[in-house]
N, C-alpha and C. Protein backbone atom coordinates (compact mmCIF):
# COMPACT_ATOMS: atom_id res chain seq x y z
N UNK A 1 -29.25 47.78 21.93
CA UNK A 1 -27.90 48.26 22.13
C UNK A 1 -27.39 48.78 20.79
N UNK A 2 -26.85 49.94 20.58
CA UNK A 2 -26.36 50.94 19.62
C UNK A 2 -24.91 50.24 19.44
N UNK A 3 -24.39 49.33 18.40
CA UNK A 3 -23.41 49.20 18.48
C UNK A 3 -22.23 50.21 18.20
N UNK A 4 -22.81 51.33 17.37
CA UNK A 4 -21.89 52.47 17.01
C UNK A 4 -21.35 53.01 18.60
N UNK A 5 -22.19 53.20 18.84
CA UNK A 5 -21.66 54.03 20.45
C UNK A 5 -20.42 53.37 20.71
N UNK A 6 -20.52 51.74 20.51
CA UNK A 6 -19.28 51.19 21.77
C UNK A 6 -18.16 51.12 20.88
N UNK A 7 -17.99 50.69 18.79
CA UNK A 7 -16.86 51.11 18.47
C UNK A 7 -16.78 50.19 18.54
N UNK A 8 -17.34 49.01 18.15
CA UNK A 8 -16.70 47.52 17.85
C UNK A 8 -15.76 47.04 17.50
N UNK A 9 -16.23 47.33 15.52
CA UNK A 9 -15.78 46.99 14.32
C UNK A 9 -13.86 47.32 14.81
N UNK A 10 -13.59 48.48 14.93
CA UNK A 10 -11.80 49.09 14.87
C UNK A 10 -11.20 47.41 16.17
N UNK A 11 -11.79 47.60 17.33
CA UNK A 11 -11.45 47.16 18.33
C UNK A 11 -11.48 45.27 17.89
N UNK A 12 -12.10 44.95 17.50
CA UNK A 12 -12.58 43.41 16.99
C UNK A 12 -11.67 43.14 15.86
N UNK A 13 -11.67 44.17 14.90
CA UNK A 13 -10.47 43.91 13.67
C UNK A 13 -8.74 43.88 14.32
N UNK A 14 -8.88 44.45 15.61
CA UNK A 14 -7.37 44.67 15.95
C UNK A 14 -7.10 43.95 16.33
N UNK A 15 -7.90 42.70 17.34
CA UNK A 15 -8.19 41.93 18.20
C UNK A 15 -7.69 40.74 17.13
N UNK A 16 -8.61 40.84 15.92
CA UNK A 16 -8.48 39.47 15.07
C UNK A 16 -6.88 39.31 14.45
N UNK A 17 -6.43 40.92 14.28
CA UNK A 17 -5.37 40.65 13.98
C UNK A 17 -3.84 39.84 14.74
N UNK A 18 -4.04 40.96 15.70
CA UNK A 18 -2.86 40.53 16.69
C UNK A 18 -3.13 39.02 16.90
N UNK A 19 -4.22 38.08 17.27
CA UNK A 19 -4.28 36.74 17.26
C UNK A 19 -4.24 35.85 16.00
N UNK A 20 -4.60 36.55 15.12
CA UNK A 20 -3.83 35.55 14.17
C UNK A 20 -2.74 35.99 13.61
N UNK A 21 -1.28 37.16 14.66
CA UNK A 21 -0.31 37.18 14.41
C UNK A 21 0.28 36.36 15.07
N UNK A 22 -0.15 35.90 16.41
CA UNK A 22 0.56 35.28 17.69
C UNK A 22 1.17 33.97 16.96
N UNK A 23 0.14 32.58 16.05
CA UNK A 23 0.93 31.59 15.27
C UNK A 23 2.17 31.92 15.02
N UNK A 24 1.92 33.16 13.25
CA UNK A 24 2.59 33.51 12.70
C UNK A 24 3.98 33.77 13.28
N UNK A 25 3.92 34.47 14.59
CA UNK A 25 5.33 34.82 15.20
C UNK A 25 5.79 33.71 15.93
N UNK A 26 5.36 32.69 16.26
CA UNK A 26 5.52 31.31 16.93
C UNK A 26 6.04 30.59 15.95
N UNK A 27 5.48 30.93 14.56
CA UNK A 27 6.26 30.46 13.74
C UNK A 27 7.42 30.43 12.98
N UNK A 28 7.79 31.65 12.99
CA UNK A 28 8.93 32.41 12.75
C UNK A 28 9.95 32.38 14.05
N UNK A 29 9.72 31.68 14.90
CA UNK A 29 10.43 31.28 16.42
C UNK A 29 10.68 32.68 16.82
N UNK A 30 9.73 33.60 16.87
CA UNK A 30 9.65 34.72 17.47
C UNK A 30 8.72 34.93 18.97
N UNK A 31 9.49 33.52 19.41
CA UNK A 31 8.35 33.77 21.17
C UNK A 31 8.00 34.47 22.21
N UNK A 32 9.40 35.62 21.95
CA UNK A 32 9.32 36.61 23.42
C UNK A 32 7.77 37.88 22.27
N UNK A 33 8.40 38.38 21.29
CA UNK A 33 7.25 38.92 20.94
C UNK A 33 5.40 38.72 20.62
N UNK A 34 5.57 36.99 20.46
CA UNK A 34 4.18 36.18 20.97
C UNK A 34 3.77 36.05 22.04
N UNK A 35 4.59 36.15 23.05
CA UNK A 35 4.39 36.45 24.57
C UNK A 35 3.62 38.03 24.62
N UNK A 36 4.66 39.18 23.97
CA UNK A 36 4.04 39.97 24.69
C UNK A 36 2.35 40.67 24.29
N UNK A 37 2.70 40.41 23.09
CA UNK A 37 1.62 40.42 21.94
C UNK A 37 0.39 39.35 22.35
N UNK A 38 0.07 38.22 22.96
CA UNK A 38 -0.78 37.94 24.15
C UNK A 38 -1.12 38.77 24.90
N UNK A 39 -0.24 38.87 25.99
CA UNK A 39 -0.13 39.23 27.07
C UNK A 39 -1.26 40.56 26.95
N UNK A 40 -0.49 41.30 25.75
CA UNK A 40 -1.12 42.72 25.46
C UNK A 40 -2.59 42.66 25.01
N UNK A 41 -3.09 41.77 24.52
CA UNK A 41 -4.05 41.65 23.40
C UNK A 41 -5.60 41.04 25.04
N UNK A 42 -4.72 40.06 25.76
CA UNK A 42 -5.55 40.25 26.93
C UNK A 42 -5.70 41.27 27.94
N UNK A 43 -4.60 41.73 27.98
CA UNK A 43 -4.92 43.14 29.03
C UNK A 43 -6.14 43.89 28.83
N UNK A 44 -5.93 44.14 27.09
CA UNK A 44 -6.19 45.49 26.98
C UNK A 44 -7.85 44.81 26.30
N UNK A 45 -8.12 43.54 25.96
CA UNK A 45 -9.14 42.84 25.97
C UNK A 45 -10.00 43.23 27.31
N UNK A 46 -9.69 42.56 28.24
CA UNK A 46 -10.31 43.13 29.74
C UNK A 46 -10.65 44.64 29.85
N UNK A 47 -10.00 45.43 29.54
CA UNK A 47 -10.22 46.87 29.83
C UNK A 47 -11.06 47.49 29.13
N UNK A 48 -11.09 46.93 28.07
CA UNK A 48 -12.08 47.44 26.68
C UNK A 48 -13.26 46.49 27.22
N UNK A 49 -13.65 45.68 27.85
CA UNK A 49 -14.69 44.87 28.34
C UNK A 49 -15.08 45.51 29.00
N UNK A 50 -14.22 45.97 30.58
CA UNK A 50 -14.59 46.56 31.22
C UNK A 50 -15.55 47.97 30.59
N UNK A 51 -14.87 48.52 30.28
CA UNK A 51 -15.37 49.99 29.28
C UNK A 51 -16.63 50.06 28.70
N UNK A 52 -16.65 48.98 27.88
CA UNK A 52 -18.32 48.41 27.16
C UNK A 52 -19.22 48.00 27.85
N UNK A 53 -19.19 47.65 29.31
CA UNK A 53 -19.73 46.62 30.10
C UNK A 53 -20.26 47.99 31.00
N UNK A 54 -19.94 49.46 31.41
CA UNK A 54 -19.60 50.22 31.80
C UNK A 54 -20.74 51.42 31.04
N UNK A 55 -20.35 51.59 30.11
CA UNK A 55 -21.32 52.25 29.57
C UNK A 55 -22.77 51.45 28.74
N UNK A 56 -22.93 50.13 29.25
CA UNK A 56 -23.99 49.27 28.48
C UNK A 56 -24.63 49.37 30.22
N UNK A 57 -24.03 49.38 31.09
CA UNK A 57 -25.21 49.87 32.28
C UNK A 57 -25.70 50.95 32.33
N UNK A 58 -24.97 52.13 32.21
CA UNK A 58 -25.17 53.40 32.02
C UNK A 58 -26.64 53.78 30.80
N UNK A 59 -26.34 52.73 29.48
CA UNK A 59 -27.81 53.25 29.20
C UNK A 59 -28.84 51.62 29.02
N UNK A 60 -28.35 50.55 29.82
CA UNK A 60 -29.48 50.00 30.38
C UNK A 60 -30.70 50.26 31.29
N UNK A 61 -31.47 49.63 31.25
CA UNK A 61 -32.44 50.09 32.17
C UNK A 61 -32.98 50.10 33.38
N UNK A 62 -33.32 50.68 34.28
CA UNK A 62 -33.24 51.28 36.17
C UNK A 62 -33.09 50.03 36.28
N UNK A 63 -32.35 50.01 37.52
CA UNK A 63 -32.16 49.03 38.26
C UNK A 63 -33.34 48.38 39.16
N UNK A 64 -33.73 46.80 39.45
CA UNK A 64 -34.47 46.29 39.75
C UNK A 64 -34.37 46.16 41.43
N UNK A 65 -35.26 46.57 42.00
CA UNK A 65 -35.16 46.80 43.35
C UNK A 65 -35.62 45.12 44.02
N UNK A 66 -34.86 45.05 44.67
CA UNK A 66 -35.20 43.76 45.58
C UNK A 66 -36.07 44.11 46.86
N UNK A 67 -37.42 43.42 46.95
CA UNK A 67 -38.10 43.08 47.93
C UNK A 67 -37.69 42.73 49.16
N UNK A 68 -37.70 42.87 50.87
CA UNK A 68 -37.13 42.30 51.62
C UNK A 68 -38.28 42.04 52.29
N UNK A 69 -38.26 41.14 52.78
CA UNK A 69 -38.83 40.65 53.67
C UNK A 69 -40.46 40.73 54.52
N UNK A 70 -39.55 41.78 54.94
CA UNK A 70 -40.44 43.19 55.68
C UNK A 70 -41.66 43.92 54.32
N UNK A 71 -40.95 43.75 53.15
CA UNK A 71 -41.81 44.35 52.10
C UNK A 71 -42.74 43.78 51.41
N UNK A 72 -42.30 42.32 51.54
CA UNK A 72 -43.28 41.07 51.30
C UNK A 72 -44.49 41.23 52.28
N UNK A 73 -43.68 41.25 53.77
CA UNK A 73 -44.70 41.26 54.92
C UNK A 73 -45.98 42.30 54.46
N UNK A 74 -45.53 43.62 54.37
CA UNK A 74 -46.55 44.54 53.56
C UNK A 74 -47.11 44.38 52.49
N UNK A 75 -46.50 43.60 51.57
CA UNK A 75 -47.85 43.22 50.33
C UNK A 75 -48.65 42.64 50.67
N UNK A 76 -48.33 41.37 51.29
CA UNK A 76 -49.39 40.51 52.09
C UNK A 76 -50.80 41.28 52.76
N UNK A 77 -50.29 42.46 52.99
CA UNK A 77 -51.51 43.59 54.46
C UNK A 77 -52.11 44.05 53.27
N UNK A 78 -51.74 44.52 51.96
CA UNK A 78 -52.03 45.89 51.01
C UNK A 78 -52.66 45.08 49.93
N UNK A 79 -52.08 43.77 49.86
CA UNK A 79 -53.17 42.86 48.80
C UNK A 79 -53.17 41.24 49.03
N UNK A 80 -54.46 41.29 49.65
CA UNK A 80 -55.01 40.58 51.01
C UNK A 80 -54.76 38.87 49.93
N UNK A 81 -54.85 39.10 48.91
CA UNK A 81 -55.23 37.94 48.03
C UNK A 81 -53.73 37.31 47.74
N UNK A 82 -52.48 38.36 47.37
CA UNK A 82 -51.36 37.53 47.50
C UNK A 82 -50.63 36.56 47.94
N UNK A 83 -51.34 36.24 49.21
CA UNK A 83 -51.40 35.13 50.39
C UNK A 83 -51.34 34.02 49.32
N UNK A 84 -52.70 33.75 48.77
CA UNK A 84 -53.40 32.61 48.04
C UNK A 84 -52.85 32.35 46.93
N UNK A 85 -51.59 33.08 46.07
CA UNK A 85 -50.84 32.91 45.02
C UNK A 85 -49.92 31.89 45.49
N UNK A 86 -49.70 30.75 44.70
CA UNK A 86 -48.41 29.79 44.92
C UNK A 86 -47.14 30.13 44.69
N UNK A 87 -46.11 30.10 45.50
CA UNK A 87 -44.88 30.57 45.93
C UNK A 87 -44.57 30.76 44.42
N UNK A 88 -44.37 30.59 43.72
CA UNK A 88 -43.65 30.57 42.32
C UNK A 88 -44.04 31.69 42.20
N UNK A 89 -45.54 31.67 41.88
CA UNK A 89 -46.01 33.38 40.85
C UNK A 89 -46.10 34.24 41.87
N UNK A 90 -45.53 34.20 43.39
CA UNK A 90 -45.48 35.16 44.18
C UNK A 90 -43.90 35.93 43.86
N UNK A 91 -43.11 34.41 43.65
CA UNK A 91 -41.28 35.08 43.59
C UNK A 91 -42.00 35.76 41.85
N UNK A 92 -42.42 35.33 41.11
CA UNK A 92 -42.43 35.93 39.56
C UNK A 92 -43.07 37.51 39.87
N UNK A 93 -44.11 37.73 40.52
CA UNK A 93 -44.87 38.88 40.65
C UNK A 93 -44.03 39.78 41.69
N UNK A 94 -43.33 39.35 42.61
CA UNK A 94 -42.50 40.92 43.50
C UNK A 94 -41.14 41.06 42.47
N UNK A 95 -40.59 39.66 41.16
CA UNK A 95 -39.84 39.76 40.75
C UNK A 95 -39.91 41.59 39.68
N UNK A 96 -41.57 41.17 39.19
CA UNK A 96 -41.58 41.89 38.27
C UNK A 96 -41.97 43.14 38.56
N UNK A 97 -42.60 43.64 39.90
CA UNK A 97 -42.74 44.41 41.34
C UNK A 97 -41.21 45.44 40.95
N UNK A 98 -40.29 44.68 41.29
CA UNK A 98 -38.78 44.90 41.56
C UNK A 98 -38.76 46.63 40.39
N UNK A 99 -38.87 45.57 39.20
CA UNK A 99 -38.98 46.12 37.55
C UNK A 99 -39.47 47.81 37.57
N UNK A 100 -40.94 47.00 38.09
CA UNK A 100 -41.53 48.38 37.85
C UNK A 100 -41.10 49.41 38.84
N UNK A 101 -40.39 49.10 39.80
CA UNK A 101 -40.36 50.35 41.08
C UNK A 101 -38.98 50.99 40.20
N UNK A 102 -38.37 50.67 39.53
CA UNK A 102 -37.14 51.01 38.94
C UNK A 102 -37.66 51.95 38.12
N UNK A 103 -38.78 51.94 37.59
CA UNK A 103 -38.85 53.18 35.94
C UNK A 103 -39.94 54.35 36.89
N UNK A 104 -40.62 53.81 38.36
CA UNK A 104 -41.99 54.45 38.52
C UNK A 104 -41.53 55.71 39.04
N UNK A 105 -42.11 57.36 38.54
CA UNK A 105 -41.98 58.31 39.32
C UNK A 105 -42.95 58.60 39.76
N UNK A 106 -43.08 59.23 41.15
CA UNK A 106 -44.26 59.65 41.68
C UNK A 106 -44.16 61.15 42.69
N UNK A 107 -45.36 62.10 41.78
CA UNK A 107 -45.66 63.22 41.57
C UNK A 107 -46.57 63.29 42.80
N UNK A 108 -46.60 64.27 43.85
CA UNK A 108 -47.93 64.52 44.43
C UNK A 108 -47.94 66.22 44.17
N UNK A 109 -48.72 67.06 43.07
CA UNK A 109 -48.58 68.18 42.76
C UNK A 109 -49.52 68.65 44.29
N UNK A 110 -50.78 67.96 44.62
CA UNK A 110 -51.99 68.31 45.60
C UNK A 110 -51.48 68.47 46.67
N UNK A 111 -50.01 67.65 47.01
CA UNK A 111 -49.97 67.48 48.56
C UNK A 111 -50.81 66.85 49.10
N UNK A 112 -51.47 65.84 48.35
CA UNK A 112 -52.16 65.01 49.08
C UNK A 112 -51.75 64.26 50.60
N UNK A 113 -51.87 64.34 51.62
CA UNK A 113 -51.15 63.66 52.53
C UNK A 113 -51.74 61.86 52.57
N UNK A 114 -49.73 61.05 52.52
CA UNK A 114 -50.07 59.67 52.27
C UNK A 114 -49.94 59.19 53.58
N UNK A 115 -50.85 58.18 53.81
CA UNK A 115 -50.24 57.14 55.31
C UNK A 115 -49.20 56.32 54.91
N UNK A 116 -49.33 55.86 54.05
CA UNK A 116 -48.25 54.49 53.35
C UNK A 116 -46.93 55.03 53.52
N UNK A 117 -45.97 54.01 53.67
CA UNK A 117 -44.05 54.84 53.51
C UNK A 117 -44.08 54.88 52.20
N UNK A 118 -43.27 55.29 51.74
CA UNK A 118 -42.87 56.17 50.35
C UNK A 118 -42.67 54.60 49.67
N UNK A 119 -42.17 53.84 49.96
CA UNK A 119 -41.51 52.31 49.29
C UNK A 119 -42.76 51.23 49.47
N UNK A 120 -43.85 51.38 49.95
CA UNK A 120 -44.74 50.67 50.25
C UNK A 120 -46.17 51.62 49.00
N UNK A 121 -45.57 52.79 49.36
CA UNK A 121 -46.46 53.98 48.05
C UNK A 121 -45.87 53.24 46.53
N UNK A 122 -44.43 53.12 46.36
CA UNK A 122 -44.04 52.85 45.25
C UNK A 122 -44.12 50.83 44.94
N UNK A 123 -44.21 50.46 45.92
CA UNK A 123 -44.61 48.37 45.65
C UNK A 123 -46.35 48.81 45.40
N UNK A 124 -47.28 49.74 46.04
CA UNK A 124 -48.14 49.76 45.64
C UNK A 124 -48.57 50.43 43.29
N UNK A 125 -47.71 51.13 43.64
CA UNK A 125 -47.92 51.87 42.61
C UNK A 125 -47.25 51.37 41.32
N UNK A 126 -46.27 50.08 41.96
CA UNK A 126 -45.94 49.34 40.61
C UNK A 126 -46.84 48.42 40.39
N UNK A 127 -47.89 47.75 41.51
CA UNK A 127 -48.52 46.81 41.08
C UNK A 127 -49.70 46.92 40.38
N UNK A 128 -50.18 48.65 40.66
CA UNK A 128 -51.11 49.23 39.78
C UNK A 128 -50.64 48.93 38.37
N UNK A 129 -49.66 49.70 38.43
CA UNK A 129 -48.70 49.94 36.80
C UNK A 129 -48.77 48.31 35.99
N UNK A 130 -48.29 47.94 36.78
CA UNK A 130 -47.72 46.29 36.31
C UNK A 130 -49.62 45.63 36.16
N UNK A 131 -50.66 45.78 36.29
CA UNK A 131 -52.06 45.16 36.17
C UNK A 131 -52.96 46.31 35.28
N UNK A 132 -52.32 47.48 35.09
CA UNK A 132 -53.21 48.98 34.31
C UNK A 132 -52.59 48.83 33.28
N UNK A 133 -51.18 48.93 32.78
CA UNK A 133 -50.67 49.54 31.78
C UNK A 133 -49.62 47.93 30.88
N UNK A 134 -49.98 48.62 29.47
CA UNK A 134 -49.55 47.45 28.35
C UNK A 134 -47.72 47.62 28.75
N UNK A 135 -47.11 49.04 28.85
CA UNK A 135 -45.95 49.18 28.24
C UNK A 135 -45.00 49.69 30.02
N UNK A 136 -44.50 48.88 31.08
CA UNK A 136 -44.26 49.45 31.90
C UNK A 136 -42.60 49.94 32.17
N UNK A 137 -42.23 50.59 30.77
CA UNK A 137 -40.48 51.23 31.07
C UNK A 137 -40.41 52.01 31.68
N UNK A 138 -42.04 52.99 31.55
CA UNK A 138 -41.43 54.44 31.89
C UNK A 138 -43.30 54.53 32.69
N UNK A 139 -43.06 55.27 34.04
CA UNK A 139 -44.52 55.04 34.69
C UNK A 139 -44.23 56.53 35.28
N UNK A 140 -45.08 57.27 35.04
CA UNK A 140 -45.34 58.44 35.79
C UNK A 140 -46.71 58.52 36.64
N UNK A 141 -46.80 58.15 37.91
CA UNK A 141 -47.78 58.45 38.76
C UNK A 141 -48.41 59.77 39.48
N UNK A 142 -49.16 60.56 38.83
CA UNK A 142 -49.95 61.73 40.04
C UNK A 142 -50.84 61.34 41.02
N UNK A 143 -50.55 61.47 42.23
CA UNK A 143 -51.14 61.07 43.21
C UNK A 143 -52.23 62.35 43.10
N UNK A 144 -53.35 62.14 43.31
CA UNK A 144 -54.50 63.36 43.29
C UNK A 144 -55.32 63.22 43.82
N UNK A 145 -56.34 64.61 44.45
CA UNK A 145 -57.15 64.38 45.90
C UNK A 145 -58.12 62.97 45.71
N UNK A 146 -59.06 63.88 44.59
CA UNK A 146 -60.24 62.59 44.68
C UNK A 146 -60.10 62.62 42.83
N UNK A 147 -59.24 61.89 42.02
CA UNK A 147 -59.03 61.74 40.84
C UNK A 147 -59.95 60.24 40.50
N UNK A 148 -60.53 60.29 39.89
CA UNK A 148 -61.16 58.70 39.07
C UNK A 148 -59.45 58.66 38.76
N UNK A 149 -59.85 57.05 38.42
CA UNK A 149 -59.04 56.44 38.25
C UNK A 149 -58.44 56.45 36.34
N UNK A 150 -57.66 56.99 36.15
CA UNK A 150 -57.07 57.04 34.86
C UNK A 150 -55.82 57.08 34.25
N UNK A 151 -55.37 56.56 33.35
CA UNK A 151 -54.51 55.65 32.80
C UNK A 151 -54.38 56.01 31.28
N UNK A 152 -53.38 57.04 30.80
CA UNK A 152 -53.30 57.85 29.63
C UNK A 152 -51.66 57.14 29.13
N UNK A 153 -51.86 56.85 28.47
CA UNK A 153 -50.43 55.68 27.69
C UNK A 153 -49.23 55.52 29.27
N UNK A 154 -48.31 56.60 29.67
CA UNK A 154 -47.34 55.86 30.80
C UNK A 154 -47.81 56.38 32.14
N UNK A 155 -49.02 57.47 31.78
CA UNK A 155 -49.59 58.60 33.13
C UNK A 155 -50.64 57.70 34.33
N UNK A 156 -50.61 57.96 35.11
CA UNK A 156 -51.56 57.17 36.29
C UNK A 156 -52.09 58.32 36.96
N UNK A 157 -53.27 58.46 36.86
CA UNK A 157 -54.02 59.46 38.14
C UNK A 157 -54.71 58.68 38.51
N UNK A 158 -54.23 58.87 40.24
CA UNK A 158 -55.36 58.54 40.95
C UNK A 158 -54.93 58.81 42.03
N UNK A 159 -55.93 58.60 43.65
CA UNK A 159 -55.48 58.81 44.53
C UNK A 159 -54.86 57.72 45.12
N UNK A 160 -54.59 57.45 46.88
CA UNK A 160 -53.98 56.20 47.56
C UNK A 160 -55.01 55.14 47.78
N UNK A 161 -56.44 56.32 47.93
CA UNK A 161 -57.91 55.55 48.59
C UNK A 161 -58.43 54.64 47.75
N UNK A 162 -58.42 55.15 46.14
CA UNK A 162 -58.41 54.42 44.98
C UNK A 162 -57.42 52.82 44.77
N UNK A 163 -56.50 53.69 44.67
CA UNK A 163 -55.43 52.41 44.78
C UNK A 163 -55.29 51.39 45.98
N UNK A 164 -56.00 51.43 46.73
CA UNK A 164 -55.80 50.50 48.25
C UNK A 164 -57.31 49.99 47.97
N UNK A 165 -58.01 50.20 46.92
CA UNK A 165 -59.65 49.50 46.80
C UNK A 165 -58.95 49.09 45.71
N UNK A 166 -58.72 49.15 45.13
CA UNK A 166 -58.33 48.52 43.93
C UNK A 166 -57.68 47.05 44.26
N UNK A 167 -56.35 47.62 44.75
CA UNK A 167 -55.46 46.26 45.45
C UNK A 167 -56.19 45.32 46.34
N UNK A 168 -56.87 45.75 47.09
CA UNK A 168 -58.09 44.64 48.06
C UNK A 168 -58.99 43.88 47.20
N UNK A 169 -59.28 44.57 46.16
CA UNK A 169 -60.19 43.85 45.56
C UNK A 169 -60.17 42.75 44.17
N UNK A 170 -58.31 42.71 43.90
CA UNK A 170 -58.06 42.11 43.30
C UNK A 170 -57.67 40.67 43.48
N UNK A 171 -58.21 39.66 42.49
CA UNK A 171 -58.54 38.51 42.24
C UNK A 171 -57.21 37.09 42.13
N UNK A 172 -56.93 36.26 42.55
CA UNK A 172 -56.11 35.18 41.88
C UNK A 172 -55.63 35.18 40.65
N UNK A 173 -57.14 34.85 39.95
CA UNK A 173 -57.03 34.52 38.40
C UNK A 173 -56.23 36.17 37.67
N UNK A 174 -56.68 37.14 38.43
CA UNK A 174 -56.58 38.28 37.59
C UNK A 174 -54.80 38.52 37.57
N UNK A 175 -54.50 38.27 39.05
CA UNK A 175 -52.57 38.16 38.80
C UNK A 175 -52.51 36.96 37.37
N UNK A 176 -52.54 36.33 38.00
CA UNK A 176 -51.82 34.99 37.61
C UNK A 176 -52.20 35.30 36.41
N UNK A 177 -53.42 35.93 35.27
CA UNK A 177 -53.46 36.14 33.65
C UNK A 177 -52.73 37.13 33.65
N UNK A 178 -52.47 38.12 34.12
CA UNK A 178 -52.07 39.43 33.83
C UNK A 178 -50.20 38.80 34.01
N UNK A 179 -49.88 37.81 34.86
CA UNK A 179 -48.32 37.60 34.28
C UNK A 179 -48.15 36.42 33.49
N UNK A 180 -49.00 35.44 32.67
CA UNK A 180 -49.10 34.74 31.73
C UNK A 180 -48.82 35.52 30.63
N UNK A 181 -49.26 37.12 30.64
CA UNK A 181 -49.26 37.74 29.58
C UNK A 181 -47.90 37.98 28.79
C-alpha cells in the first residue's frame, strides 16, 4: 500500500491536533466548542475512512470467488482424488481455488471448442495455475488445439484434453505439498 496516494501525514496531523485541543478547551470551560470540535473530528474521521477504505479496494487485489456447492460437486468429477483430501485442506485448496479464479484470464485465440462451462474451465485452470506456477497474481491462460503443455513465468499453454489428464492424474501427497508450500 502506497501511503502517498491516500495523504496520511496532513489528515493524521489534523486529527492529532483537534484531539489534543478537545482537553485544552474543556479546560478553559469551553464545552459547547469541545462538543463540536468532537463531534467534527468524528464525522469527518468516518468519511476520510470511508475514502481510504474505498480506494485501498480499488487497487487491492481481484476479488476471491466463492465456490458453491454445485462447484465443489464438479471438482469432485474433474479431480477424482479430491474426494480423499481431509475436509480442512479441501476448505484450504477451493479457498485458494477462489484466489486464483480472481487474477486468471483465459484466451482461446484457436477457437478451440470447450465441453466444460466457462467457471468449471476457470476452477479447472486455477488449479493448474495454483500446482504449475511459483507466482499466481496474474495468470494468463491460452487454451490451444494440441499445445504440450507449457508454463512461461504467468503464461499457460495448453489444451482442455491436457488439463483434464493432468487433473485425473493428480496425487494426495502432491496437493497437500504443493499447499504446505
Amino acid at each position: 500500500m502506497n501511503s502517498k496516494a491516500f495523504r496520511f501525514t496532513p489528515w493524521l496531523l489534523g486529527f492529532f491536533v483537534a484531539l489534543v485541543a478537545i482537553p485544552c478547551l474543556i479546560y478553559l470551560n469551553q464545552f459547547l466548542v469541545a462538543k463540536i470540535l468532537g463531534i467534527a473530528v468524528t464525522v469527518t474521521l468516518v468519511v476520510v475512512l470511508r475514502i481510504w477504505l474505498h480506494q485501498l479496494k480499488k487497487q487491492g487485489p481481484a476479488e476471491r470467488y466463492s465456490l458453491t456447492s454445485n462447484d465443489v460437486f464438479e471438482l469432485h468429477s474433474l479431480v477424482p482424488v479430491f474426494k480423499e483430501l481431509p475436509s480442512g485442506v479441501q476448505l484450504a485448496l477451493q479457498h485458494r481455488i477462489g484466489l486464483i479464479m480472481g487474477t486468471l484470464l483465459i484466451h482461446n485465440p484457436d477457437n478451440v471448442p470447450i465441453e466444460l462451462s466457462p467457471k468449471n474451465l476457470a476452477i479447472c485452470g486455477a488449479l493448474y495455475a495454483f500446482m504449475e506456477l511459483e507466482s499466481t497474481k496474474e495468470v494468463v491462460w491460452f487454451i490451444r488445439q494440441k499445445a504440450q503443455r507449457t508454463v512461461d513465468g504467468k503464461y499457460l499453454y495448453l489444451g482442455t484434453e491436457e488439463l483434464e489428464d493432468f487433473l485425473r492424474k493428480l496425487s494426495v501427497e502432491e496437493l497437500q505439498s504443493r499447499l504446505s508450500v
